[in-house]
PDB file of N, CA and C in Angstrom:
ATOM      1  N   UNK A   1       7.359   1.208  31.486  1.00  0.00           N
ATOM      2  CA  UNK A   1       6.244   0.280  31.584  1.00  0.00           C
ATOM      3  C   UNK A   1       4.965   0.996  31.167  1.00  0.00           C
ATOM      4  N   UNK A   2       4.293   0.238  30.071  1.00  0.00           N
ATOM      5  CA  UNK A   2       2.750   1.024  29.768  1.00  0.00           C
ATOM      6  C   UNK A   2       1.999   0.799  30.776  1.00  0.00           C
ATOM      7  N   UNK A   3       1.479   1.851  31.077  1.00  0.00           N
ATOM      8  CA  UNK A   3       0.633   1.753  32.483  1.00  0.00           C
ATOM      9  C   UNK A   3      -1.248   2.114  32.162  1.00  0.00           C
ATOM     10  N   UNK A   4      -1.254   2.681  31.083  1.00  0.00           N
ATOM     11  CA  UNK A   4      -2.564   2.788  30.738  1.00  0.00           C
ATOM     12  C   UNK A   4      -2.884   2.550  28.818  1.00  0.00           C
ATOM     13  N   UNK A   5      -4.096   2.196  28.541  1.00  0.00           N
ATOM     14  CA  UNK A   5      -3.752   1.723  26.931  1.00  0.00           C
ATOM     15  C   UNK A   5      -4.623   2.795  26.506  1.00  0.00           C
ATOM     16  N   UNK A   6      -4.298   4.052  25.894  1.00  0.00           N
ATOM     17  CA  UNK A   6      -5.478   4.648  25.060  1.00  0.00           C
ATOM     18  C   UNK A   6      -6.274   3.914  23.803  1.00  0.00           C
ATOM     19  N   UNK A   7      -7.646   4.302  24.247  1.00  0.00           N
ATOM     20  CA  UNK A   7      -9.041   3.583  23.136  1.00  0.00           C
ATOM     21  C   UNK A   7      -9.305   4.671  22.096  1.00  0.00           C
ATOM     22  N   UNK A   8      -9.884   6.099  23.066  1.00  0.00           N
ATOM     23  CA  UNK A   8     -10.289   6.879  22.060  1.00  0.00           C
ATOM     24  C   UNK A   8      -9.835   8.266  22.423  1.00  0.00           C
ATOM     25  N   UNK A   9     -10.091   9.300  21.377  1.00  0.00           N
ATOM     26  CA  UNK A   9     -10.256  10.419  21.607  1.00  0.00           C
ATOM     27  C   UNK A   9     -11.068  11.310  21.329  1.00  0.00           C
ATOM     28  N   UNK A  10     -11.432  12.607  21.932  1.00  0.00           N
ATOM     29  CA  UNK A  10     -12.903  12.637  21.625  1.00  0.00           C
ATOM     30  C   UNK A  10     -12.881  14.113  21.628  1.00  0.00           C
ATOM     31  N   UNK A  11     -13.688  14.976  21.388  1.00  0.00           N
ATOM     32  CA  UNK A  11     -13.883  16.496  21.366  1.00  0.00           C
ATOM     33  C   UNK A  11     -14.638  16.587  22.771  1.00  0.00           C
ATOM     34  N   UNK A  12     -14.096  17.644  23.793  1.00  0.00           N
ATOM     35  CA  UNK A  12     -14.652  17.625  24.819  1.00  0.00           C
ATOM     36  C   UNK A  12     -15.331  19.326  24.818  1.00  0.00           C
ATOM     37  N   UNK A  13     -14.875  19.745  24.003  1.00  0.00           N
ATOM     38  CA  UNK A  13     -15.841  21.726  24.040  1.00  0.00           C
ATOM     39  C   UNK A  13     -14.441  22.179  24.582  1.00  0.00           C
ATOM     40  N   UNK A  14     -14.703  23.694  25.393  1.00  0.00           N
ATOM     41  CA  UNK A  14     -14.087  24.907  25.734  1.00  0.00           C
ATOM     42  C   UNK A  14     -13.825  24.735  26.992  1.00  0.00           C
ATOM     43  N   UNK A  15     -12.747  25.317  27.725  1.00  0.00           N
ATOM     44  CA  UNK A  15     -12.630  24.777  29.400  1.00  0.00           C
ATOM     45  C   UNK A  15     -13.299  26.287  29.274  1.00  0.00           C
ATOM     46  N   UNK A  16     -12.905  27.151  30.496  1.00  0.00           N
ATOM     47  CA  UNK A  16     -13.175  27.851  31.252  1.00  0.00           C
ATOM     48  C   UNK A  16     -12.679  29.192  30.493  1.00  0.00           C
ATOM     49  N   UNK A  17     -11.432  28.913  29.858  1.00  0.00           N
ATOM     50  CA  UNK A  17     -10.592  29.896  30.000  1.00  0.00           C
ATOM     51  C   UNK A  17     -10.910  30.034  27.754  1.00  0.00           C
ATOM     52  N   UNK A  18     -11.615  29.092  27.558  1.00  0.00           N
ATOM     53  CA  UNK A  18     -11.722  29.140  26.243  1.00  0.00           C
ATOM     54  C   UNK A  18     -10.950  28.207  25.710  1.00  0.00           C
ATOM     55  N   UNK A  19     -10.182  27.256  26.171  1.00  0.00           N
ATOM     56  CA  UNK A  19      -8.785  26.272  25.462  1.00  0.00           C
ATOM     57  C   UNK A  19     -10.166  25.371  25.362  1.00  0.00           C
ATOM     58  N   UNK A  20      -9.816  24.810  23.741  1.00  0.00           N
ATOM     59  CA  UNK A  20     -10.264  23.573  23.698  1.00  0.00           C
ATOM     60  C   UNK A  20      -9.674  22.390  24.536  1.00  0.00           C
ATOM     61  N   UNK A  21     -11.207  20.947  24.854  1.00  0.00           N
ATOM     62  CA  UNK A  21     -10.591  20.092  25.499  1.00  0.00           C
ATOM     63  C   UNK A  21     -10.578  18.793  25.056  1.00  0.00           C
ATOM     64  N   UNK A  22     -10.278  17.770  25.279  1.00  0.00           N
ATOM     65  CA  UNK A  22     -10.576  16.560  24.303  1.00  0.00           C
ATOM     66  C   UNK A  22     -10.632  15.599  25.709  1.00  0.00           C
ATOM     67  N   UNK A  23     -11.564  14.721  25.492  1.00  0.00           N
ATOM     68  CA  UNK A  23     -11.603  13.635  26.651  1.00  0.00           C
ATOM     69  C   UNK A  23     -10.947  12.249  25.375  1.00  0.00           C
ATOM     70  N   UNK A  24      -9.880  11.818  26.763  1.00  0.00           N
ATOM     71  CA  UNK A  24      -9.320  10.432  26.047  1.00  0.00           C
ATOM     72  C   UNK A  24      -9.748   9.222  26.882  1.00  0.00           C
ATOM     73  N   UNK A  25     -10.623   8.035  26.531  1.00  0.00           N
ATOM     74  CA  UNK A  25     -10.426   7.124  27.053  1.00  0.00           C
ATOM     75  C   UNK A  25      -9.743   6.033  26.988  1.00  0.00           C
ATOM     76  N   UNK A  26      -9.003   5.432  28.399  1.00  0.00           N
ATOM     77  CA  UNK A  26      -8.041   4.524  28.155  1.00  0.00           C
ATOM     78  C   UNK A  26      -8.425   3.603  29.219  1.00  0.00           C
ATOM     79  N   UNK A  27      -7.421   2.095  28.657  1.00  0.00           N
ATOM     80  CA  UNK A  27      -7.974   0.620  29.667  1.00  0.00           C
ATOM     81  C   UNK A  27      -7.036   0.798  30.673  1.00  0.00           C
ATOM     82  N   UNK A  28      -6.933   0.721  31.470  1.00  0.00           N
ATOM     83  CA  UNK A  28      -5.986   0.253  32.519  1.00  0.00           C
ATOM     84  C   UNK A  28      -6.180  -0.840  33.667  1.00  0.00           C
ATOM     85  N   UNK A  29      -5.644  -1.260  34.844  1.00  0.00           N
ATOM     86  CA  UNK A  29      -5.312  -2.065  35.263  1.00  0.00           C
ATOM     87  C   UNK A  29      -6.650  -2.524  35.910  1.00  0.00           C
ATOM     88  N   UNK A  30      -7.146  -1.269  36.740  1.00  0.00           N
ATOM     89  CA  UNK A  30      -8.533  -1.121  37.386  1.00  0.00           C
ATOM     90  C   UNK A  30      -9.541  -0.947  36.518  1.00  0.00           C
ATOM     91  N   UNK A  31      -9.229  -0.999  34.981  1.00  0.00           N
ATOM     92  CA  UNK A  31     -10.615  -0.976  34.240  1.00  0.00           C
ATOM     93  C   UNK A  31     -10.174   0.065  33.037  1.00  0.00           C
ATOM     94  N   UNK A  32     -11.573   0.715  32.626  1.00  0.00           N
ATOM     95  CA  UNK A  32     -11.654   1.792  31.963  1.00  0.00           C
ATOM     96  C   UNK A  32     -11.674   3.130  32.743  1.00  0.00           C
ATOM     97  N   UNK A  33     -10.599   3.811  32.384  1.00  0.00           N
ATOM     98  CA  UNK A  33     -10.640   5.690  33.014  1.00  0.00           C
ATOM     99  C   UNK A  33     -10.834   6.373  31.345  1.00  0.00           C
ATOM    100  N   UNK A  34     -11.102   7.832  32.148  1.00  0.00           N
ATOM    101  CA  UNK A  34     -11.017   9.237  31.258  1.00  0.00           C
ATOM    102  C   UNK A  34     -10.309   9.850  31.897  1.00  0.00           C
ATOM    103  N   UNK A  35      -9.696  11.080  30.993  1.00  0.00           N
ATOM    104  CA  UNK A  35      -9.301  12.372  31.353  1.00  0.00           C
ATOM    105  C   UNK A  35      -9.478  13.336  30.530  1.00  0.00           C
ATOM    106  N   UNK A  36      -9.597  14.267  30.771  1.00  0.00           N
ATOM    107  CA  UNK A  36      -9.804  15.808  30.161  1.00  0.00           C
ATOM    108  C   UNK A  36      -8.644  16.509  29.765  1.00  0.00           C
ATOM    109  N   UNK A  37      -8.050  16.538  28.631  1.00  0.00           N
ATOM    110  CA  UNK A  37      -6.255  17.093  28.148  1.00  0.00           C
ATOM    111  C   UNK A  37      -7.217  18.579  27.849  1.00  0.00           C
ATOM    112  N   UNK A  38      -6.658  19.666  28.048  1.00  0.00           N
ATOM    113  CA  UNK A  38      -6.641  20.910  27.536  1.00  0.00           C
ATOM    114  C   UNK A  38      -5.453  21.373  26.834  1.00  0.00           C
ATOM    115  N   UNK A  39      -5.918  21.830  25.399  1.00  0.00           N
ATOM    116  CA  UNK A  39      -4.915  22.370  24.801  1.00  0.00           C
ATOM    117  C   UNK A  39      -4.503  24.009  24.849  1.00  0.00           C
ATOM    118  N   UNK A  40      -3.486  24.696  25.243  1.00  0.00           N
ATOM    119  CA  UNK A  40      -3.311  25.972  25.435  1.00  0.00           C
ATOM    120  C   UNK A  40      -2.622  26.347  24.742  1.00  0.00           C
ATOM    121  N   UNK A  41      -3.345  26.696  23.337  1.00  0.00           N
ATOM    122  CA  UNK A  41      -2.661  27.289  22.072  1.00  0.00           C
ATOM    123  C   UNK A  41      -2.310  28.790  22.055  1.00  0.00           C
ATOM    124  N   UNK A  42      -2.216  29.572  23.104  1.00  0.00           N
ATOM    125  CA  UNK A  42      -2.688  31.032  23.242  1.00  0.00           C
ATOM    126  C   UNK A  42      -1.053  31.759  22.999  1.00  0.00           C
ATOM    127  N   UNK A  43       0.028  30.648  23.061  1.00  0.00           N
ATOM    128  CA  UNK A  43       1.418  30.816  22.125  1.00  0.00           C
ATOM    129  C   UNK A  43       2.073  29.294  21.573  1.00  0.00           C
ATOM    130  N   UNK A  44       2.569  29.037  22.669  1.00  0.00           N
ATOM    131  CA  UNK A  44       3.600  27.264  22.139  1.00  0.00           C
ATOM    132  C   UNK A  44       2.230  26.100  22.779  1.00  0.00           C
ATOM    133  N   UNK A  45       1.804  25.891  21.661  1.00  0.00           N
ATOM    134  CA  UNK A  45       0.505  24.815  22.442  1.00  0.00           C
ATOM    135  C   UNK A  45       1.179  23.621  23.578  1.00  0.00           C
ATOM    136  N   UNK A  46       0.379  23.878  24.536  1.00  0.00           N
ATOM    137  CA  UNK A  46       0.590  22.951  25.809  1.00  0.00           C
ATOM    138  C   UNK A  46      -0.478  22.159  26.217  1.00  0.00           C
ATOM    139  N   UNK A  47      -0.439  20.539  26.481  1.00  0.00           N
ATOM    140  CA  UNK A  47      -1.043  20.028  27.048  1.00  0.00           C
ATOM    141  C   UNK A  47      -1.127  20.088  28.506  1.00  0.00           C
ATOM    142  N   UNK A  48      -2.715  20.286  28.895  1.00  0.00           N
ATOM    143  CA  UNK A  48      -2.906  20.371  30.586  1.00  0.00           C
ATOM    144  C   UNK A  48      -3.456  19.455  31.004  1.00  0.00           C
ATOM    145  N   UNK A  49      -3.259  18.330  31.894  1.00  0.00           N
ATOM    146  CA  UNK A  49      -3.925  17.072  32.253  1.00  0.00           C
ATOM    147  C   UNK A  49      -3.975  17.214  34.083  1.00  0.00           C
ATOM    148  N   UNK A  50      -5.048  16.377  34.476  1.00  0.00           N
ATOM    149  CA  UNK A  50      -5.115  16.149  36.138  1.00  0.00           C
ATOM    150  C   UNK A  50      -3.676  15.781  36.421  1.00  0.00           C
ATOM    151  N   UNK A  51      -2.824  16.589  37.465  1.00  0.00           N
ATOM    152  CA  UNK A  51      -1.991  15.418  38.245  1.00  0.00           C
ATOM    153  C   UNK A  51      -2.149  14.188  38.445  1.00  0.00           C
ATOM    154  N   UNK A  52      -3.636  13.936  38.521  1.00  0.00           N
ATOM    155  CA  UNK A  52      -3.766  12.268  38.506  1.00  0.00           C
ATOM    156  C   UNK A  52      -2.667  11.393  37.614  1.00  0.00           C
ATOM    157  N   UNK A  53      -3.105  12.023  36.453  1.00  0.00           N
ATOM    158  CA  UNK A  53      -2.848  11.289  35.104  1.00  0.00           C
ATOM    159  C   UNK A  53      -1.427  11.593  34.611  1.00  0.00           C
ATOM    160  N   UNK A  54      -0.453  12.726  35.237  1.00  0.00           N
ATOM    161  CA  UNK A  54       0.550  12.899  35.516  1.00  0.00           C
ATOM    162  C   UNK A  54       1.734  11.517  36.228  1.00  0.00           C
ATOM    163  N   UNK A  55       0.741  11.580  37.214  1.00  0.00           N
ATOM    164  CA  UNK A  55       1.552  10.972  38.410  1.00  0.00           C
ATOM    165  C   UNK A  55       1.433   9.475  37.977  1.00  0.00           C
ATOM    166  N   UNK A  56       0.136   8.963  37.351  1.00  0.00           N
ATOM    167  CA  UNK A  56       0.426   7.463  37.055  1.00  0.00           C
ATOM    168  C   UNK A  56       1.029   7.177  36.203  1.00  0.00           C
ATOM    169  N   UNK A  57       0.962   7.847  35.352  1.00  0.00           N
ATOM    170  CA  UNK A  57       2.131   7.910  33.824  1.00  0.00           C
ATOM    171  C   UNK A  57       3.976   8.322  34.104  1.00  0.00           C
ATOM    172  N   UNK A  58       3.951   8.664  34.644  1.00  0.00           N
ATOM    173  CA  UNK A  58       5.209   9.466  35.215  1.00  0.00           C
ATOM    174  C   UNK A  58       6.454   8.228  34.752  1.00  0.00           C
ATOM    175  N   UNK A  59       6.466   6.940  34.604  1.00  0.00           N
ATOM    176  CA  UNK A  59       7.262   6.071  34.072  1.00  0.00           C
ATOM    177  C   UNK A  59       7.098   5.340  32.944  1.00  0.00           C
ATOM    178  N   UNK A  60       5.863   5.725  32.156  1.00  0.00           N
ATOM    179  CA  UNK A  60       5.058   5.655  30.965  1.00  0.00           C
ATOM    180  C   UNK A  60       6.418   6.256  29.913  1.00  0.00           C
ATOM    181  N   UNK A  61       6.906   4.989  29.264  1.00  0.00           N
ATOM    182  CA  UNK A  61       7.613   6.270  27.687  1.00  0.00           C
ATOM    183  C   UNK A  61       6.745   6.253  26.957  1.00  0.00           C
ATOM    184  N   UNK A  62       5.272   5.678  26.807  1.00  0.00           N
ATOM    185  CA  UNK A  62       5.141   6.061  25.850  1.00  0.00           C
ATOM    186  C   UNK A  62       3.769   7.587  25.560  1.00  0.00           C
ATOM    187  N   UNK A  63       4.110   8.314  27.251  1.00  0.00           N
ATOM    188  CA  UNK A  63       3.054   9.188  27.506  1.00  0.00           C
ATOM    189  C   UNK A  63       3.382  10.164  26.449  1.00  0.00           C
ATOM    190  N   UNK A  64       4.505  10.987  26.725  1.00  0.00           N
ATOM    191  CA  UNK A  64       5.124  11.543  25.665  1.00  0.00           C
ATOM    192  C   UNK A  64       4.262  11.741  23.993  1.00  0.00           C
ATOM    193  N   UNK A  65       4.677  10.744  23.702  1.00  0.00           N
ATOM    194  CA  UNK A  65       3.742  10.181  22.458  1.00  0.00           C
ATOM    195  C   UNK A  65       2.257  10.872  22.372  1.00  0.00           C
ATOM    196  N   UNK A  66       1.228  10.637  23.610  1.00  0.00           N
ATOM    197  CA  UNK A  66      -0.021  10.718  23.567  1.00  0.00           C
ATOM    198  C   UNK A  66      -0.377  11.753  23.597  1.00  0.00           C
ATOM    199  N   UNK A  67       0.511  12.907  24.356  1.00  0.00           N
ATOM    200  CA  UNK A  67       0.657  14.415  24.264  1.00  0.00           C
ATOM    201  C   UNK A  67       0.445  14.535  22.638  1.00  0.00           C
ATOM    202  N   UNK A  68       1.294  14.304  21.628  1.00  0.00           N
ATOM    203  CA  UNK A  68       1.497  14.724  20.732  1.00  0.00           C
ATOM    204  C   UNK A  68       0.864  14.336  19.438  1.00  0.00           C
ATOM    205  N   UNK A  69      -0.066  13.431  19.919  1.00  0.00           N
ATOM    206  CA  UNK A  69      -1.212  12.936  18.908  1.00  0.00           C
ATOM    207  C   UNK A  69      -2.149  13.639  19.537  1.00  0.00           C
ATOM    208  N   UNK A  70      -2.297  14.046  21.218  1.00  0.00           N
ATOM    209  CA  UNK A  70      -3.424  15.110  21.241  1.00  0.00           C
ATOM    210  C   UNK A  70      -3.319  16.400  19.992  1.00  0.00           C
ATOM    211  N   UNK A  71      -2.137  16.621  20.642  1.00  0.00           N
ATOM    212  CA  UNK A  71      -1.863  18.225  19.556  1.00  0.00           C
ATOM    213  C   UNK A  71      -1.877  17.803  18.456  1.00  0.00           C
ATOM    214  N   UNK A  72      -1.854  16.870  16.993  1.00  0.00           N
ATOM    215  CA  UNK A  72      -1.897  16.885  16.515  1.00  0.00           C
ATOM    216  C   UNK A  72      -3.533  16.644  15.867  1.00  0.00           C
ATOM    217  N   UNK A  73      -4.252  16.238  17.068  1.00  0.00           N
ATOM    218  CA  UNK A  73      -5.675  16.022  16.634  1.00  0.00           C
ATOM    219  C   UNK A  73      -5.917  17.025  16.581  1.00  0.00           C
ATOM    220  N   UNK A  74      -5.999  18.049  17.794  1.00  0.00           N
ATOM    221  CA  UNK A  74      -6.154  19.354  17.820  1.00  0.00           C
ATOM    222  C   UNK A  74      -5.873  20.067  16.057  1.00  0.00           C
ATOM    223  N   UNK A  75      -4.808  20.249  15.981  1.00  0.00           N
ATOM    224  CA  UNK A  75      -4.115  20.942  15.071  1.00  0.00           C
ATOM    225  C   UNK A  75      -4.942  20.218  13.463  1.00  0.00           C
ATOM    226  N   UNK A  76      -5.102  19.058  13.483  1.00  0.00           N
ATOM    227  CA  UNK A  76      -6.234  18.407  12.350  1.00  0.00           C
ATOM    228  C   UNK A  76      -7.193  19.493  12.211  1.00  0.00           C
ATOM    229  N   UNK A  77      -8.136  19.165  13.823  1.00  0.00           N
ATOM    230  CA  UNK A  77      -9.068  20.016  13.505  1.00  0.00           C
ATOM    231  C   UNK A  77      -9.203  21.227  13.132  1.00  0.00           C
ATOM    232  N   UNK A  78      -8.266  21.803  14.127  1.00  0.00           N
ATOM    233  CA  UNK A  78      -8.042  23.352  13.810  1.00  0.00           C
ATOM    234  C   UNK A  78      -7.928  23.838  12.286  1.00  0.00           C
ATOM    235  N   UNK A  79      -6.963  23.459  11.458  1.00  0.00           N
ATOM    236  CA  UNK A  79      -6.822  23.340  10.013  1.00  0.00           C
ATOM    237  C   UNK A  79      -8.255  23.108   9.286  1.00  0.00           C
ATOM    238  N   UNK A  80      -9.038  21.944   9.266  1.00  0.00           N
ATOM    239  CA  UNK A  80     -10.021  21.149   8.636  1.00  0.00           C
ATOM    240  C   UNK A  80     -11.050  22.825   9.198  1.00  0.00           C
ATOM    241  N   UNK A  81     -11.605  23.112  10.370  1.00  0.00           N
ATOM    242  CA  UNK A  81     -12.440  24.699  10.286  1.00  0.00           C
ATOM    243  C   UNK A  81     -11.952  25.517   9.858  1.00  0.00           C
ATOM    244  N   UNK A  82     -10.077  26.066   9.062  1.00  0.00           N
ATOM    245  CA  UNK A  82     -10.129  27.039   8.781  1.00  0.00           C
ATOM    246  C   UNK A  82      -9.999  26.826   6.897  1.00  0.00           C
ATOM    247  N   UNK A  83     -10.453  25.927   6.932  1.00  0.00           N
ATOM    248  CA  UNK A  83     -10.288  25.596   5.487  1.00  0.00           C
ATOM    249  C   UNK A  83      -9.141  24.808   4.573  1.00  0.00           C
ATOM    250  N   UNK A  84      -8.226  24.532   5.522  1.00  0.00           N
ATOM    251  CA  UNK A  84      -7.111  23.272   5.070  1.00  0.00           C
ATOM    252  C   UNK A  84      -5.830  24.489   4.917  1.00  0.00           C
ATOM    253  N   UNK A  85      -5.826  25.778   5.555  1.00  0.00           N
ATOM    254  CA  UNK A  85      -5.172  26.645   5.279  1.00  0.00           C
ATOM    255  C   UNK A  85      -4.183  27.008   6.226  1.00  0.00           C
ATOM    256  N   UNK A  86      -3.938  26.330   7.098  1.00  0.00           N
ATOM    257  CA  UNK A  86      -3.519  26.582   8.402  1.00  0.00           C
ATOM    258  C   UNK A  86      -2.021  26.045   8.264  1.00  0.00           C
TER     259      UNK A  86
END
């Protein structure tokens, strides 16, 4: 069952640790939410999200998916600053 509809995605800067972050906003039942995905490229890139956004998705097939258009935005960008060389 889709449980939340992603709208956008967005460049959110550096967490803490230096991982880029991207804020996604999506519609859901109670309205419009955000969350903050961190990407942790520092070997096999991993998406890091609130348990929140874990736990409501958790029967979501199509969360899966949204992981992997993060990383691939990521990975856009990443390429497009190093010169299309990546």
């Amino acid at each position: 069952m889709l449980t939340m509809q992603p709208l956008n995605i967005q460049t959110h800067g550096k967490d803490n640790d230096g991982f880029e972050s991207y804020r996604v906003a999506f519609e859901a039942e109670e309205g419009a939410i955000e969350f903050v995905f961190t990407i942790d490229d520092s070997d096999i890139p991993v998406v890091r999200v609130a348990d929140e956004f874990t736990n409501a998705t958790l029967s979501d097939p199509f969360a899966p998916s949204l992981y992997k258009a993060i990383i691939n935005f990521h990975n856009a960008r990443r390429t497009a600053a190093s010169g299309g060389h990546d």
